[in-house]
C-alpha atoms as a PDB file:
ATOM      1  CA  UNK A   1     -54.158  46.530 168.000  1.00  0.00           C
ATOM      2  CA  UNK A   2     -50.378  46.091 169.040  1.00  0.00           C
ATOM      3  CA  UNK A   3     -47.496  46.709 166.616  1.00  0.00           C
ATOM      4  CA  UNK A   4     -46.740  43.011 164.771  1.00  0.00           C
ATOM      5  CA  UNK A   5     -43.182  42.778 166.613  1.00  0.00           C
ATOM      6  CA  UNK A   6     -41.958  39.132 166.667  1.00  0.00           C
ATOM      7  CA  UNK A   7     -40.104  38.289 170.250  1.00  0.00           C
ATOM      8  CA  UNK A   8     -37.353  35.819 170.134  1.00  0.00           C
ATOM      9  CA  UNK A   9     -37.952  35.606 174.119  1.00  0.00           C
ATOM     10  CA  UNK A  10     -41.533  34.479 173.769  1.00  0.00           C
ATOM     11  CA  UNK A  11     -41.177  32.595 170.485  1.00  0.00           C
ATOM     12  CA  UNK A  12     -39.939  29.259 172.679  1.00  0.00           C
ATOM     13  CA  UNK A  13     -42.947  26.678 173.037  1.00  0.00           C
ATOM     14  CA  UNK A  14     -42.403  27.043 176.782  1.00  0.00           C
ATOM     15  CA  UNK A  15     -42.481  30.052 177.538  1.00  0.00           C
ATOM     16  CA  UNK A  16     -45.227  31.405 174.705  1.00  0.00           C
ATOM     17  CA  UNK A  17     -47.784  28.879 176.377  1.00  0.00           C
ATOM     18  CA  UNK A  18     -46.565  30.307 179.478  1.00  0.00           C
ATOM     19  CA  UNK A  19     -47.191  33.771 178.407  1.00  0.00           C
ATOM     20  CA  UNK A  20     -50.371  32.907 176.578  1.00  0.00           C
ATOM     21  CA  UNK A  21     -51.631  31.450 180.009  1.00  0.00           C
ATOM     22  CA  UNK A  22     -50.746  34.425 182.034  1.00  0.00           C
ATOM     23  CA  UNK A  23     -52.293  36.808 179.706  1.00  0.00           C
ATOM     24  CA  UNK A  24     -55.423  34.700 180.207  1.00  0.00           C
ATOM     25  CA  UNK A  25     -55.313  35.750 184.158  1.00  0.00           C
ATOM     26  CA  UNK A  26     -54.931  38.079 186.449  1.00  0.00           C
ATOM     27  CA  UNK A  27     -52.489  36.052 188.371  1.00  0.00           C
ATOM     28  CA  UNK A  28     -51.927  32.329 188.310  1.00  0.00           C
ATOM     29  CA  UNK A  29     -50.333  30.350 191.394  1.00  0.00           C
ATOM     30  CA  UNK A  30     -47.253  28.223 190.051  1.00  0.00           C
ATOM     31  CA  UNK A  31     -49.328  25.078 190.853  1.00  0.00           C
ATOM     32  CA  UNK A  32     -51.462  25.849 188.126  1.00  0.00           C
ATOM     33  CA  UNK A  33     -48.571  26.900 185.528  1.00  0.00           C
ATOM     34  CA  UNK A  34     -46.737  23.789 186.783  1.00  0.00           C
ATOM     35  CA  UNK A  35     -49.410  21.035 186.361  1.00  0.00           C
ATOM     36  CA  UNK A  36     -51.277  23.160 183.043  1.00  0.00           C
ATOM     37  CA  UNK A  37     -47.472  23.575 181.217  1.00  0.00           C
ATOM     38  CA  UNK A  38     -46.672  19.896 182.289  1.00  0.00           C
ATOM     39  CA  UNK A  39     -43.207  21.179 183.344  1.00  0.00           C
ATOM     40  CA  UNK A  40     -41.052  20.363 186.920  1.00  0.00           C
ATOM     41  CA  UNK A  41     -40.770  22.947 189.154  1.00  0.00           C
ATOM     42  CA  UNK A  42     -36.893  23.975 188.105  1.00  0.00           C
ATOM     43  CA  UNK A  43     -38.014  24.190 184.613  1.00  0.00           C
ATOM     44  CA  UNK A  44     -41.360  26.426 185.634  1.00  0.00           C
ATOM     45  CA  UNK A  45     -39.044  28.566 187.645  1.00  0.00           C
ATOM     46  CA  UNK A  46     -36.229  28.752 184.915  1.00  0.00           C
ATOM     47  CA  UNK A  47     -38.926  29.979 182.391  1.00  0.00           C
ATOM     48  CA  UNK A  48     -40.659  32.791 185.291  1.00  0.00           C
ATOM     49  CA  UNK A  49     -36.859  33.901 185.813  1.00  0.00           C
ATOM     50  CA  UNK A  50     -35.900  34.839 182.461  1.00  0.00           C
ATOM     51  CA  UNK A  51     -39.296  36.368 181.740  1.00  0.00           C
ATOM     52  CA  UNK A  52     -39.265  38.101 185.035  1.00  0.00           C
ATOM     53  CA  UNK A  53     -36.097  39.123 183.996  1.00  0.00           C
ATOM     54  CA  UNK A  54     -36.809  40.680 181.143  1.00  0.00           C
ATOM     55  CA  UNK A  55     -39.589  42.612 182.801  1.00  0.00           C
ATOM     56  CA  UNK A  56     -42.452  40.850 181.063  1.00  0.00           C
ATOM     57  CA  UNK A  57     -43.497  38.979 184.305  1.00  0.00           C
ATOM     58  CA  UNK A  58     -43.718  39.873 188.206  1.00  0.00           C
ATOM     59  CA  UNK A  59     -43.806  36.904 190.792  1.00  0.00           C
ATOM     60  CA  UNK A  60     -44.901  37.275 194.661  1.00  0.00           C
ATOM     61  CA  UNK A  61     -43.910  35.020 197.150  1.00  0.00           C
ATOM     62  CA  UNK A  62     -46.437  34.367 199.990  1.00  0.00           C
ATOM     63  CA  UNK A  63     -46.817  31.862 202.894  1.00  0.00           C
ATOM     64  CA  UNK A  64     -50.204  30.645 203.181  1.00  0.00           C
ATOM     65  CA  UNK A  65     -49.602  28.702 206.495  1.00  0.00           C
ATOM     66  CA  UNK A  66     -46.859  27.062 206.570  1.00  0.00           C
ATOM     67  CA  UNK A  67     -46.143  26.623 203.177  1.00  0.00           C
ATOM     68  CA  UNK A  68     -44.593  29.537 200.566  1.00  0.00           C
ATOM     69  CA  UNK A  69     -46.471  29.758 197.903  1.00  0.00           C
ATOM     70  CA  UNK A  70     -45.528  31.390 194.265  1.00  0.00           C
ATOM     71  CA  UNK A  71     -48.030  33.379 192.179  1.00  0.00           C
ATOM     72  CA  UNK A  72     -47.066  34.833 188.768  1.00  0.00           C
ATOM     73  CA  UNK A  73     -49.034  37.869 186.318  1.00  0.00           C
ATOM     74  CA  UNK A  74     -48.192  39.679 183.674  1.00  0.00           C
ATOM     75  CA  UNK A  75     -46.826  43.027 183.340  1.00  0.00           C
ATOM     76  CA  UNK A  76     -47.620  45.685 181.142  1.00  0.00           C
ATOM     77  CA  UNK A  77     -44.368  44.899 179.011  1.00  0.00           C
ATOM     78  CA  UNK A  78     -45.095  41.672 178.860  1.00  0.00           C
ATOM     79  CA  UNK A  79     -48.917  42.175 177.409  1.00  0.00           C
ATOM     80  CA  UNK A  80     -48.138  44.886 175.101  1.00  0.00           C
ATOM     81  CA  UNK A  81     -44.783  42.124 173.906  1.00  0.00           C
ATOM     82  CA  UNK A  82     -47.495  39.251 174.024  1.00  0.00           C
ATOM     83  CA  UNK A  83     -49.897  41.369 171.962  1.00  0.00           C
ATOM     84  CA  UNK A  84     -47.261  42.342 169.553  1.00  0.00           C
ATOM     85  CA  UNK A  85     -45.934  38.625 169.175  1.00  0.00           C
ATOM     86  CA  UNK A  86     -49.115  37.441 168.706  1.00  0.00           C
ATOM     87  CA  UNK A  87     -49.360  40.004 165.822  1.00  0.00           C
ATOM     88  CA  UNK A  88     -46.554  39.036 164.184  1.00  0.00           C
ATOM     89  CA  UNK A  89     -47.124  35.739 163.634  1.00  0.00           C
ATOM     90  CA  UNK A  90     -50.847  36.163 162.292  1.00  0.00           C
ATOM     91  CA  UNK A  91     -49.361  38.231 159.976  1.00  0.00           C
ATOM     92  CA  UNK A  92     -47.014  35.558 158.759  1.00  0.00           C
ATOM     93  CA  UNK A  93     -49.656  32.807 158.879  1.00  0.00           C
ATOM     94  CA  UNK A  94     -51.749  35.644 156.636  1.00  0.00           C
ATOM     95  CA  UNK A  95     -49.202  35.838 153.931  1.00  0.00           C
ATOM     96  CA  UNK A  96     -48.342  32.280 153.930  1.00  0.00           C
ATOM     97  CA  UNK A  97     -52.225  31.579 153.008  1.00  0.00           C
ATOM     98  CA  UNK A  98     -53.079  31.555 149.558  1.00  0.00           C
ATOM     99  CA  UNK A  99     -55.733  34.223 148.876  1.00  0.00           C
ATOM    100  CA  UNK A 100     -59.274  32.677 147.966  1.00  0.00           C
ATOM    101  CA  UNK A 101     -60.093  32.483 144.082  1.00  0.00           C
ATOM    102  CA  UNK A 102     -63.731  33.837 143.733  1.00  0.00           C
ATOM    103  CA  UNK A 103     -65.884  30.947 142.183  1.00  0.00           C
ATOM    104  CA  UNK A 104     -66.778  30.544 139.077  1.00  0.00           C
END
């Protein structure tokens, strides 16, 4: 289990279901972010440049024929960040449930 660390990079809508998409895969081609995010292209690659930035992604460009195409994974930082985000918030959702009252 990961430290519960909450990341303010990953915390964004966008970008946590693109993490939480890339930790489901070994790599996924930016077709597949693109048309599973619902997102344009500049705001796909907007969201894979600041989290390639920050080290938690790595992107490959390759032409397959005649066309370049973009494939994006996960890197270790970014799983063990993922993981620990992840933990975080079930740990607020877990205080923020009342406990169950045994029945009577």
């Amino acid at each position: 289990m990961s430290e519960a660390r909450f990341d303010e990079l990953i915390h964004p809508s966008t970008r946590l279901s693109l993490v939480a998409t890339l930790a489901a895969a070994d790599w996924a081609e930016f077709a597949f972010l693109k048309e599973r995010l619902n997102l344009s292209d500049s705001a796909l690659s907007k969201q894979l440049a600041t989290l390639e930035e920050a080290g938690y992604v790595a992107t490959e460009r390759r032409l397959d024929g005649s066309r370049r195409k973009v494939r994006a994974r996960l890197t270790p930082t970014g799983r063990t960040a993922f993981d620990g985000h992840i933990a975080a918030l079930q740990e607020i959702v877990a205080a923020a449930t009342p406990a169950q009252q045994p029945e009577r």
